[in-house]
PDB file of N, CA and C in Angstrom:
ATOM      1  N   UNK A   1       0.816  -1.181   0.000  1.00  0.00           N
ATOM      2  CA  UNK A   1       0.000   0.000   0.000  1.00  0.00           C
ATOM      3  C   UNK A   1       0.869   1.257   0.000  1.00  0.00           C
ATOM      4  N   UNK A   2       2.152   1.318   0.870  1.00  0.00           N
ATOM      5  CA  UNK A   2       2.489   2.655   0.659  1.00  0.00           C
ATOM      6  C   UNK A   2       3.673   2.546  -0.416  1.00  0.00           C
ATOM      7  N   UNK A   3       3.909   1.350  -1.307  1.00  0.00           N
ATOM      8  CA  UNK A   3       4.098   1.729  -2.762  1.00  0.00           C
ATOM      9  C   UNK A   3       3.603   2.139  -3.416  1.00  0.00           C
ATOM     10  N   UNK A   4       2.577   1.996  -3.447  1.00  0.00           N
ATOM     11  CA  UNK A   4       1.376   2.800  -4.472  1.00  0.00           C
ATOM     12  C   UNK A   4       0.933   4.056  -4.079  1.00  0.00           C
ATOM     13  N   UNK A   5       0.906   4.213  -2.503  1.00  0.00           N
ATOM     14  CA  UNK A   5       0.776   6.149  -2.321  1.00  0.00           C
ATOM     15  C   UNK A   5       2.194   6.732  -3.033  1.00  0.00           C
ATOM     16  N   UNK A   6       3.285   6.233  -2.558  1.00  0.00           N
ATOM     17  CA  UNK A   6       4.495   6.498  -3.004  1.00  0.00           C
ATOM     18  C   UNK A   6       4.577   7.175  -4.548  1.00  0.00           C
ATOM     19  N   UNK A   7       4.242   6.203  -5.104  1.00  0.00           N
ATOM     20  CA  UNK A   7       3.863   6.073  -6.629  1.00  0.00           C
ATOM     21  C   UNK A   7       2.699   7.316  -7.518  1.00  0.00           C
ATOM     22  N   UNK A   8       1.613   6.919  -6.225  1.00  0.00           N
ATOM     23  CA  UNK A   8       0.739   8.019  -6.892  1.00  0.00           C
ATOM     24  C   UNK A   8       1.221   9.484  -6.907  1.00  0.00           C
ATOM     25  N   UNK A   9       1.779   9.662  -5.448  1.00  0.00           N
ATOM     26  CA  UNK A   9       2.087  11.279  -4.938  1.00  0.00           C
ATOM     27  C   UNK A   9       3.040  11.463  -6.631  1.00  0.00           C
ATOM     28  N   UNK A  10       4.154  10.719  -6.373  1.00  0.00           N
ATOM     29  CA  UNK A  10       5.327  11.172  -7.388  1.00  0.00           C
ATOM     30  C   UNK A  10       4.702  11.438  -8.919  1.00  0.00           C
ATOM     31  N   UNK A  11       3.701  10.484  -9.258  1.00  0.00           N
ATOM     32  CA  UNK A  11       3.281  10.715 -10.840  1.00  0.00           C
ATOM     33  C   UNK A  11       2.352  11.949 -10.846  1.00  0.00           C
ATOM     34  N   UNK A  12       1.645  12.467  -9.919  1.00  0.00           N
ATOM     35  CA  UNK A  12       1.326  13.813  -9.064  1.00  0.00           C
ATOM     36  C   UNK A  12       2.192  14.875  -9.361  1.00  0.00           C
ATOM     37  N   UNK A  13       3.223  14.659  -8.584  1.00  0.00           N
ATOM     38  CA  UNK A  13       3.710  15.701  -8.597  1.00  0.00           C
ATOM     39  C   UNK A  13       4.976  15.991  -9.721  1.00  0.00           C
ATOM     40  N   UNK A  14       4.933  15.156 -10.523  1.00  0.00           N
ATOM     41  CA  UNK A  14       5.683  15.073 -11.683  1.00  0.00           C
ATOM     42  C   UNK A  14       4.732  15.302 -12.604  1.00  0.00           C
ATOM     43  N   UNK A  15       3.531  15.574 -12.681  1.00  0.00           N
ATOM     44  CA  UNK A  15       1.900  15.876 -13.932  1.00  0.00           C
ATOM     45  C   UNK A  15       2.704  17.621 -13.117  1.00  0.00           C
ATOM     46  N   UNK A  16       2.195  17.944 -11.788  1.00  0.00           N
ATOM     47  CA  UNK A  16       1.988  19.381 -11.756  1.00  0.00           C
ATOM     48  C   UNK A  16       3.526  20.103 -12.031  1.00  0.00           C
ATOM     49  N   UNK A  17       4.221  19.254 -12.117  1.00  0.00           N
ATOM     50  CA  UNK A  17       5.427  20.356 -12.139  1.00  0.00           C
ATOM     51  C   UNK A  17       5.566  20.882 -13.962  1.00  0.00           C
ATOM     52  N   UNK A  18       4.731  20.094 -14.492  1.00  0.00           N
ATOM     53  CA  UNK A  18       4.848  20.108 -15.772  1.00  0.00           C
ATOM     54  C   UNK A  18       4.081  21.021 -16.092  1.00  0.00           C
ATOM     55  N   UNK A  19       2.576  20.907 -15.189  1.00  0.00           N
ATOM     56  CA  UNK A  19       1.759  21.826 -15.808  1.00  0.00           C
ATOM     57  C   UNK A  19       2.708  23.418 -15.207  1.00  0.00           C
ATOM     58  N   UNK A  20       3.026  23.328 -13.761  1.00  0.00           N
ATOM     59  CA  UNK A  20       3.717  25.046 -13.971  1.00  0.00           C
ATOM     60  C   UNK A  20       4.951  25.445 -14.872  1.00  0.00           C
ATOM     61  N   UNK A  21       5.279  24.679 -15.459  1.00  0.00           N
ATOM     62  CA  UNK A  21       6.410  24.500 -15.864  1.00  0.00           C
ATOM     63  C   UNK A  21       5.907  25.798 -17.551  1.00  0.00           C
ATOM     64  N   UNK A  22       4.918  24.645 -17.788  1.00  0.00           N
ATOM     65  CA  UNK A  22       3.852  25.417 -19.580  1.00  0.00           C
ATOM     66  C   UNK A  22       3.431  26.270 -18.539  1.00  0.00           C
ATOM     67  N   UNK A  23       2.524  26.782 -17.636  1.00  0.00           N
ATOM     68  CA  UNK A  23       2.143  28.020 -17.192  1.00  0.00           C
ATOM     69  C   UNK A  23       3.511  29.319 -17.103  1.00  0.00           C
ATOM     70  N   UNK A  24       4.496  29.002 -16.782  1.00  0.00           N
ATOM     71  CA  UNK A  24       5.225  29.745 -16.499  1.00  0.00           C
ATOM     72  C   UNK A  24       6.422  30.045 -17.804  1.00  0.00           C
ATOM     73  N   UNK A  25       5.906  29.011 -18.648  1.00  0.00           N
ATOM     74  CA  UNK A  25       6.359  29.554 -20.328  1.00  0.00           C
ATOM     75  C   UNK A  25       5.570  30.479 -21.001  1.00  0.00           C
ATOM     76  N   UNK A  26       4.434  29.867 -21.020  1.00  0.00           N
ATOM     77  CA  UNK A  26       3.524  30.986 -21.427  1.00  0.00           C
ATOM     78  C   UNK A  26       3.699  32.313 -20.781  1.00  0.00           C
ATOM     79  N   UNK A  27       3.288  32.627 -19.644  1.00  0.00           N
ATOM     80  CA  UNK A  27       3.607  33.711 -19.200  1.00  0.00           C
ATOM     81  C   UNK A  27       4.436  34.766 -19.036  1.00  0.00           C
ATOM     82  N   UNK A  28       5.564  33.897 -19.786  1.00  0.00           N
ATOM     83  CA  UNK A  28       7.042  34.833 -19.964  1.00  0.00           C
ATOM     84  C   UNK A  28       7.290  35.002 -21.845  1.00  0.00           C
ATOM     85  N   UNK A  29       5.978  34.599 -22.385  1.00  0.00           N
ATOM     86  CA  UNK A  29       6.078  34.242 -23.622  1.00  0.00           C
ATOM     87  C   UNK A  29       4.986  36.011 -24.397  1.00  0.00           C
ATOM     88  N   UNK A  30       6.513  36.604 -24.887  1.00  0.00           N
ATOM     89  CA  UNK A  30       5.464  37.579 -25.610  1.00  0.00           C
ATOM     90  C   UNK A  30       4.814  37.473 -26.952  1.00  0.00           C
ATOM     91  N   UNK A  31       5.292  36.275 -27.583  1.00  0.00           N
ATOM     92  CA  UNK A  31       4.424  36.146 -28.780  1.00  0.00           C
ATOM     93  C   UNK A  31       3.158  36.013 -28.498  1.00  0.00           C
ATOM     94  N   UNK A  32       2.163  35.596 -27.703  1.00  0.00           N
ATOM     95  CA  UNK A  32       0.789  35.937 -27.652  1.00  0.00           C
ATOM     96  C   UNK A  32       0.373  36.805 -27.687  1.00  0.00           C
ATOM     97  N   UNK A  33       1.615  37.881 -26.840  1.00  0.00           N
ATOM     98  CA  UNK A  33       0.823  39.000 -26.721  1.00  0.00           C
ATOM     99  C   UNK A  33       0.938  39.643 -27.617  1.00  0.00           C
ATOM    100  N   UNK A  34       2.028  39.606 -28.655  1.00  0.00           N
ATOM    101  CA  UNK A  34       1.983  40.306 -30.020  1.00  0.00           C
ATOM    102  C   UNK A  34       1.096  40.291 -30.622  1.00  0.00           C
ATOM    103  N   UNK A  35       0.225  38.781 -30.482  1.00  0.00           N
ATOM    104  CA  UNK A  35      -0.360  38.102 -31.878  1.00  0.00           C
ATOM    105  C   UNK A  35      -1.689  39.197 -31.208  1.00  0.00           C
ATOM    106  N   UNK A  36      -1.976  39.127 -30.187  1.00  0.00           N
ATOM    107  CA  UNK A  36      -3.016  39.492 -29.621  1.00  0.00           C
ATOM    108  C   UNK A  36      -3.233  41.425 -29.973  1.00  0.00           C
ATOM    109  N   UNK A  37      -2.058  42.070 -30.055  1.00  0.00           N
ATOM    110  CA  UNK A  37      -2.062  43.370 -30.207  1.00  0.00           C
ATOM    111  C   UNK A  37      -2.242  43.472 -31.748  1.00  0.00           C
ATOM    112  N   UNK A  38      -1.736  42.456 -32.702  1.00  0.00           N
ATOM    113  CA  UNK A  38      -2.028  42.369 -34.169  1.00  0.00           C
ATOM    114  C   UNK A  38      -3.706  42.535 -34.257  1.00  0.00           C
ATOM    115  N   UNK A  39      -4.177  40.886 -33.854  1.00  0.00           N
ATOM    116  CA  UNK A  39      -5.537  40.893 -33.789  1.00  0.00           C
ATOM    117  C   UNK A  39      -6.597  42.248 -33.176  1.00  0.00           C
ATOM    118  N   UNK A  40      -6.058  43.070 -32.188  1.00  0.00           N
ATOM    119  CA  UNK A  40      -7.005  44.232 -32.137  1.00  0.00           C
ATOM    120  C   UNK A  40      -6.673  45.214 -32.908  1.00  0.00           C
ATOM    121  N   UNK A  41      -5.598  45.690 -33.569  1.00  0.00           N
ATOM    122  CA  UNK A  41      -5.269  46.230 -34.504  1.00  0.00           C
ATOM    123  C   UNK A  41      -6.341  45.929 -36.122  1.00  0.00           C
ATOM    124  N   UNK A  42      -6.261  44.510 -36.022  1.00  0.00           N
ATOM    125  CA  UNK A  42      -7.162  44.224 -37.681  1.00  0.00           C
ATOM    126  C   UNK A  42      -8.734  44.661 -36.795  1.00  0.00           C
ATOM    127  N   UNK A  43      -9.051  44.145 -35.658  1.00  0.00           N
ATOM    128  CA  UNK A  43     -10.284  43.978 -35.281  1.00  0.00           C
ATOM    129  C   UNK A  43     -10.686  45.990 -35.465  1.00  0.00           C
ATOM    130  N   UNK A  44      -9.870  46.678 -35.633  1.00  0.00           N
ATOM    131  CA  UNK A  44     -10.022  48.691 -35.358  1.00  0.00           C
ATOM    132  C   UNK A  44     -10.218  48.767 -36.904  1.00  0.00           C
ATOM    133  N   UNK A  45      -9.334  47.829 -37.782  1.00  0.00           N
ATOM    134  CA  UNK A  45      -9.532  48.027 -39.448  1.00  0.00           C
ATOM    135  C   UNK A  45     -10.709  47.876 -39.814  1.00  0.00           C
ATOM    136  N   UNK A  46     -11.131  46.971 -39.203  1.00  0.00           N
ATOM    137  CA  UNK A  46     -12.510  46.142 -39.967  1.00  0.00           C
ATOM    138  C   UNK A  46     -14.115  46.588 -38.998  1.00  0.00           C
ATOM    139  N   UNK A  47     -13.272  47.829 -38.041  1.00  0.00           N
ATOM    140  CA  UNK A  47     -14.515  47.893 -37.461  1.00  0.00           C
ATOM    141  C   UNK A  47     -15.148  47.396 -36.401  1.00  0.00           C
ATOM    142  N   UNK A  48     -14.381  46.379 -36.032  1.00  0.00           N
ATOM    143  CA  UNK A  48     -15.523  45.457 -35.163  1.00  0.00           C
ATOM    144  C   UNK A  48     -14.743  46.057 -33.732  1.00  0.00           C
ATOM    145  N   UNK A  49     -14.164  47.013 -33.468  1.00  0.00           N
ATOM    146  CA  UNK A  49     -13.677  47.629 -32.263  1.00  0.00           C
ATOM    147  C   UNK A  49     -13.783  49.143 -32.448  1.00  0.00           C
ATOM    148  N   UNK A  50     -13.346  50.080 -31.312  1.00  0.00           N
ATOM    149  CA  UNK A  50     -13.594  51.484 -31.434  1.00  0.00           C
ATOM    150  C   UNK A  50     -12.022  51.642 -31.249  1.00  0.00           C
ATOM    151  N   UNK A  51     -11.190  52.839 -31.493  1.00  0.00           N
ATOM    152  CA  UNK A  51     -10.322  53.247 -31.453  1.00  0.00           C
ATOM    153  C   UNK A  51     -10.211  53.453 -30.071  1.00  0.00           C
ATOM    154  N   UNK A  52     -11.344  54.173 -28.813  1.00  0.00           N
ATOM    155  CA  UNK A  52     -11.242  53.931 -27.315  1.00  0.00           C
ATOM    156  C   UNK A  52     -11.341  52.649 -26.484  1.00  0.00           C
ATOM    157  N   UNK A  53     -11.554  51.845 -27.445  1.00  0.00           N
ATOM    158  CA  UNK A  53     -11.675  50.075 -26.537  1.00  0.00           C
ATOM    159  C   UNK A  53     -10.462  49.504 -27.322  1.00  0.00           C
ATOM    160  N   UNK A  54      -9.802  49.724 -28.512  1.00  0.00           N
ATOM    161  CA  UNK A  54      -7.911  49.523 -28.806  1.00  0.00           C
ATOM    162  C   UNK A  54      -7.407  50.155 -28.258  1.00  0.00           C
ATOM    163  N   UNK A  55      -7.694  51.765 -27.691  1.00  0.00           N
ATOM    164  CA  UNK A  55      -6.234  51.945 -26.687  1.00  0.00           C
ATOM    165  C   UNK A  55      -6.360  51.561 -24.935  1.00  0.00           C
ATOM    166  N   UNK A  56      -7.443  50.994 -24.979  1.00  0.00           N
ATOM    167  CA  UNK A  56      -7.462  49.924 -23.549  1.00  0.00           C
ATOM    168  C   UNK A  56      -6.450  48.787 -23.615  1.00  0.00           C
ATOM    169  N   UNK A  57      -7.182  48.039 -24.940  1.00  0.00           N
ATOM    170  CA  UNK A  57      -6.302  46.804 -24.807  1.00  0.00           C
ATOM    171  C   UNK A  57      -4.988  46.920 -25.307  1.00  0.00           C
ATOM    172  N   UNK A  58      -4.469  47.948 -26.353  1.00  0.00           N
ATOM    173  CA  UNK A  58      -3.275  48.313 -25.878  1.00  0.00           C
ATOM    174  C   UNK A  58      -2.482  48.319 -25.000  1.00  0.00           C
ATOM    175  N   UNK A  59      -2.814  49.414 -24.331  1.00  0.00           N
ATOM    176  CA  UNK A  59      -2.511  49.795 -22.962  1.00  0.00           C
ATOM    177  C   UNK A  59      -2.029  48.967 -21.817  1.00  0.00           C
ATOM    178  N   UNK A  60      -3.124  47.638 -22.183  1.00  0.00           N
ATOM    179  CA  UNK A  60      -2.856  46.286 -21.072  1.00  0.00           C
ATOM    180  C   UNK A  60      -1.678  45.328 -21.849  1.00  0.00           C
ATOM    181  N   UNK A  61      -1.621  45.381 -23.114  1.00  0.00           N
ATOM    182  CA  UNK A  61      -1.176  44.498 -23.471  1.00  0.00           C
ATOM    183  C   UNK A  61       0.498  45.002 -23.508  1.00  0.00           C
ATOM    184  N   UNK A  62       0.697  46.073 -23.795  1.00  0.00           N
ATOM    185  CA  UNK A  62       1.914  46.876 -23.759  1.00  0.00           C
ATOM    186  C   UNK A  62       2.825  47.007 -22.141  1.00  0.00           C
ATOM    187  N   UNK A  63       1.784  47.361 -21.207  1.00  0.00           N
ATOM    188  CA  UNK A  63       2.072  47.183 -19.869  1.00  0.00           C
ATOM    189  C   UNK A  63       2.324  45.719 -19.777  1.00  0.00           C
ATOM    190  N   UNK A  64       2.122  44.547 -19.926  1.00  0.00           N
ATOM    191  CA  UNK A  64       2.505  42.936 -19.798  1.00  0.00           C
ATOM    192  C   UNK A  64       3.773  42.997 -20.518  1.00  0.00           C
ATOM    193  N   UNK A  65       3.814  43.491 -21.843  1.00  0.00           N
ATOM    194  CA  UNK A  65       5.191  43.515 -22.498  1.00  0.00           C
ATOM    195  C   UNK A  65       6.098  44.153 -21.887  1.00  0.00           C
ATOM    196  N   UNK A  66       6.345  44.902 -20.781  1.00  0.00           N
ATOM    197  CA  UNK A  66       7.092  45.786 -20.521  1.00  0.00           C
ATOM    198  C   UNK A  66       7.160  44.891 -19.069  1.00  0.00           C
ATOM    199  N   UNK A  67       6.576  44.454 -18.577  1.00  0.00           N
ATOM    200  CA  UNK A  67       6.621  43.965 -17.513  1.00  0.00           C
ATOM    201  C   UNK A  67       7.589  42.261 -17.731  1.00  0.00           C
ATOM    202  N   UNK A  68       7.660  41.905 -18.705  1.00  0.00           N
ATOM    203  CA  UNK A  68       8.455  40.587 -19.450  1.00  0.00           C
ATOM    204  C   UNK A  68       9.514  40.793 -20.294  1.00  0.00           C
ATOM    205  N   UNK A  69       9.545  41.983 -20.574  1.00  0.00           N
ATOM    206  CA  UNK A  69      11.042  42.771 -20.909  1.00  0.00           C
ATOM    207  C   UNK A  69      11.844  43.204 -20.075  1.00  0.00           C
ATOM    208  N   UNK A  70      11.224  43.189 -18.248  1.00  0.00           N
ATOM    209  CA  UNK A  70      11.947  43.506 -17.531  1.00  0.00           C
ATOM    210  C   UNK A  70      12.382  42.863 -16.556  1.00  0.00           C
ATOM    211  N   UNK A  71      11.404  41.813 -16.621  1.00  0.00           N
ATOM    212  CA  UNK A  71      12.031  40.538 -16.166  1.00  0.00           C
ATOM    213  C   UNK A  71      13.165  39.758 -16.656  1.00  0.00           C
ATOM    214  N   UNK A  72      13.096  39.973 -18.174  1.00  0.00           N
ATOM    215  CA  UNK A  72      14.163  39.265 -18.854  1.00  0.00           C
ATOM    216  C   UNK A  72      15.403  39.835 -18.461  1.00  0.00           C
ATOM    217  N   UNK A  73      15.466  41.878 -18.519  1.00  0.00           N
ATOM    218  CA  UNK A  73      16.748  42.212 -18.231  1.00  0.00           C
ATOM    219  C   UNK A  73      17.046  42.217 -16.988  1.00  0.00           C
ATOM    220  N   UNK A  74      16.681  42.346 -15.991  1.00  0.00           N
ATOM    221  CA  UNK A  74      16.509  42.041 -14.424  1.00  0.00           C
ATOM    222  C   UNK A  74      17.518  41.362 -14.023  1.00  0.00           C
ATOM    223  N   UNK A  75      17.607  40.038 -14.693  1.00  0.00           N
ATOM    224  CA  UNK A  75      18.306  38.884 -14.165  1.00  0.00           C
ATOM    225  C   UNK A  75      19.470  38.942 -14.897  1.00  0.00           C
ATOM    226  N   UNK A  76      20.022  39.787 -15.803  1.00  0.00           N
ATOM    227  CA  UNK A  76      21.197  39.785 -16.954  1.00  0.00           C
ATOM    228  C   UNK A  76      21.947  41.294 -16.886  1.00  0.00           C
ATOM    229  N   UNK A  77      22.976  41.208 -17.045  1.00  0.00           N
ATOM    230  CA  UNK A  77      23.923  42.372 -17.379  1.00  0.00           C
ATOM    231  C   UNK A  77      23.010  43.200 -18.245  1.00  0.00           C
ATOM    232  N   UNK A  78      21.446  43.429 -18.749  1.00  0.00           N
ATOM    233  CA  UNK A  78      21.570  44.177 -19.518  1.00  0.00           C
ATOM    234  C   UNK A  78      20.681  45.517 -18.031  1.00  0.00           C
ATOM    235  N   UNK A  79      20.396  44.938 -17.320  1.00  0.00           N
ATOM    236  CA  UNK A  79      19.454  44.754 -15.856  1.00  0.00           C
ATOM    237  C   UNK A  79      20.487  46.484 -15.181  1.00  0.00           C
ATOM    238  N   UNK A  80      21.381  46.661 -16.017  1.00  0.00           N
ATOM    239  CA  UNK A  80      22.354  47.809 -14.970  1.00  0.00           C
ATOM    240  C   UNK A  80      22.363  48.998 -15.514  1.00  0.00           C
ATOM    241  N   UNK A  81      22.834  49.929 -14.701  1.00  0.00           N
ATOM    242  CA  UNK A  81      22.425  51.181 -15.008  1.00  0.00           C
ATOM    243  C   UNK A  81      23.464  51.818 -15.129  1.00  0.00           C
ATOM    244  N   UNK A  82      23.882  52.681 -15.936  1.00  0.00           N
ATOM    245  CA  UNK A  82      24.960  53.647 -15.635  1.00  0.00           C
ATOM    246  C   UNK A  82      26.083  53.778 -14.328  1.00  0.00           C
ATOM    247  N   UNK A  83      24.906  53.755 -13.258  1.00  0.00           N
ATOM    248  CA  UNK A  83      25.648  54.258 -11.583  1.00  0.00           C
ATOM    249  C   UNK A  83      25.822  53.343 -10.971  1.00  0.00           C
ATOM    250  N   UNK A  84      25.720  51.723 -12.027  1.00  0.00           N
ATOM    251  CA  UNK A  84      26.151  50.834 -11.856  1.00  0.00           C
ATOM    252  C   UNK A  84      27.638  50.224 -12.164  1.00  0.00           C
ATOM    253  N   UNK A  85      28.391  51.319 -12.434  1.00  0.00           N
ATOM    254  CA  UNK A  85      29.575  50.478 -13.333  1.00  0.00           C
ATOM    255  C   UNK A  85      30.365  51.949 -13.379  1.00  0.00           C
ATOM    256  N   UNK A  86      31.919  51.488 -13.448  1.00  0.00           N
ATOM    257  CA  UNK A  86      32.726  52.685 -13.925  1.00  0.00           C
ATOM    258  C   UNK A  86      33.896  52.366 -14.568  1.00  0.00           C
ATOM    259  N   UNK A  87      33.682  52.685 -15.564  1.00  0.00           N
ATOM    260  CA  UNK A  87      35.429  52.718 -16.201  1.00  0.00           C
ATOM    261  C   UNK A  87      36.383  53.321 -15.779  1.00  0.00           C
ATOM    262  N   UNK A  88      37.559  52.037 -16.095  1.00  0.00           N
ATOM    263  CA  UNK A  88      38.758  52.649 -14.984  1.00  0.00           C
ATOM    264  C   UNK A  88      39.882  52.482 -16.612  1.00  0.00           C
ATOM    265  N   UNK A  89      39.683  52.054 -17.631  1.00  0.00           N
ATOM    266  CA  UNK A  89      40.732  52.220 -18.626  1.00  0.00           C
ATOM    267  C   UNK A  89      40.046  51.801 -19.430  1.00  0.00           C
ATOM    268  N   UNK A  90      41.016  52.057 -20.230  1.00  0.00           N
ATOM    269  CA  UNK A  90      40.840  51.398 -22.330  1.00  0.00           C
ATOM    270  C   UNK A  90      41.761  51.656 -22.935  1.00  0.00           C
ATOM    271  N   UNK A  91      41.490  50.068 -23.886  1.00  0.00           N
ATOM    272  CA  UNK A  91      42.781  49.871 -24.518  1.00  0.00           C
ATOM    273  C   UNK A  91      42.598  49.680 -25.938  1.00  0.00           C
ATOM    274  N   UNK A  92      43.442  50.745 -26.728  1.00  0.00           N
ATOM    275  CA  UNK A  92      43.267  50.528 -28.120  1.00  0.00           C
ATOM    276  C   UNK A  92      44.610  50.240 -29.068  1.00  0.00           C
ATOM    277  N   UNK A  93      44.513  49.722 -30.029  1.00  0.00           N
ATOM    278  CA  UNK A  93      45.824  49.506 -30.824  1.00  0.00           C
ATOM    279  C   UNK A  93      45.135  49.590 -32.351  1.00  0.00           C
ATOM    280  N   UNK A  94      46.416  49.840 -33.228  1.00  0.00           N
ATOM    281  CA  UNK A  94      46.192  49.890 -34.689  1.00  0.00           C
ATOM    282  C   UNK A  94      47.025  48.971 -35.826  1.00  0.00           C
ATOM    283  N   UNK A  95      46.320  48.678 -36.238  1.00  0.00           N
ATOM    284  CA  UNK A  95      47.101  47.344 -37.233  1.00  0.00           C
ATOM    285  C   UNK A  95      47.416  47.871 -38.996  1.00  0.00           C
ATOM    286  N   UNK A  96      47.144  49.020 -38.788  1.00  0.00           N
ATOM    287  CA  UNK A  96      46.574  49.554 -40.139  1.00  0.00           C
ATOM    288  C   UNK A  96      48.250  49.678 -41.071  1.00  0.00           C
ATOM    289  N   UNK A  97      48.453  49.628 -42.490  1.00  0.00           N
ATOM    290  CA  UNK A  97      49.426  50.142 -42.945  1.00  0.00           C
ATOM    291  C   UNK A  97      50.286  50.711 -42.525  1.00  0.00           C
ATOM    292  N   UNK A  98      52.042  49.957 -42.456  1.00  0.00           N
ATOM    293  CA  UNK A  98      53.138  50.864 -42.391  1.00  0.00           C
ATOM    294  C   UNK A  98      53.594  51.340 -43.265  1.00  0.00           C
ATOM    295  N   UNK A  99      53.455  52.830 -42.576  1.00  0.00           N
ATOM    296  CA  UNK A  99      54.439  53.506 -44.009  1.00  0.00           C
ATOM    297  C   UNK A  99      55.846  54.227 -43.465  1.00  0.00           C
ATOM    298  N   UNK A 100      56.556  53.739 -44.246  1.00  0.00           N
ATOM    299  CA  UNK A 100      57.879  54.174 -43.760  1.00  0.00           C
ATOM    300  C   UNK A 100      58.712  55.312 -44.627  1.00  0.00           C
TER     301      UNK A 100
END
């Protein structure tokens, strides 16, 4: 019997780690939200939206993009700021034609 709880918990918790695993791709995934800012864009062409209910969903959808652009740099050297860093030298050389 407690092979099989054993068993169940683990195939459990090896299903949910999978499912957060796709939840937490998606969510860091801005191609939806592109596709999604395309689609209200055609939906303003064709009418079937108002130019004040596209700059709502704009608005939301642009704020998510910015919020997953900053997550991305957050965690990376691109994440720093100016008053983060200082140059202390540089080094240049030239390989170009001798002329004598």
């Amino acid at each position: 019997m407690f092979i099989l709880d054993t068993m169940l918990v683990g195939g459990l918790r090896f299903v949910f780690d999978k499912i957060a695993a796709a939840v937490d791709t998606e969510l860091n995934d801005d191609t939806a939200l592109r596709e999604q800012l395309l689609a209200a864009q055609m939906r303003v062409e064709l009418g079937e939206m108002t130019p004040a209910e596209f700059d709502v969903v704009e608005a939301d959808i642009l704020a998510r993009l910015r919020e997953i652009r900053d997550s991305h740099q957050g965690s990376g050297p691109a994440g720093l700021s100016p008053k983060d860093y200082k140059i202390t030298g540089i080094e240049a050389s030239f390989g170009g034609d001798d002329q004598e």
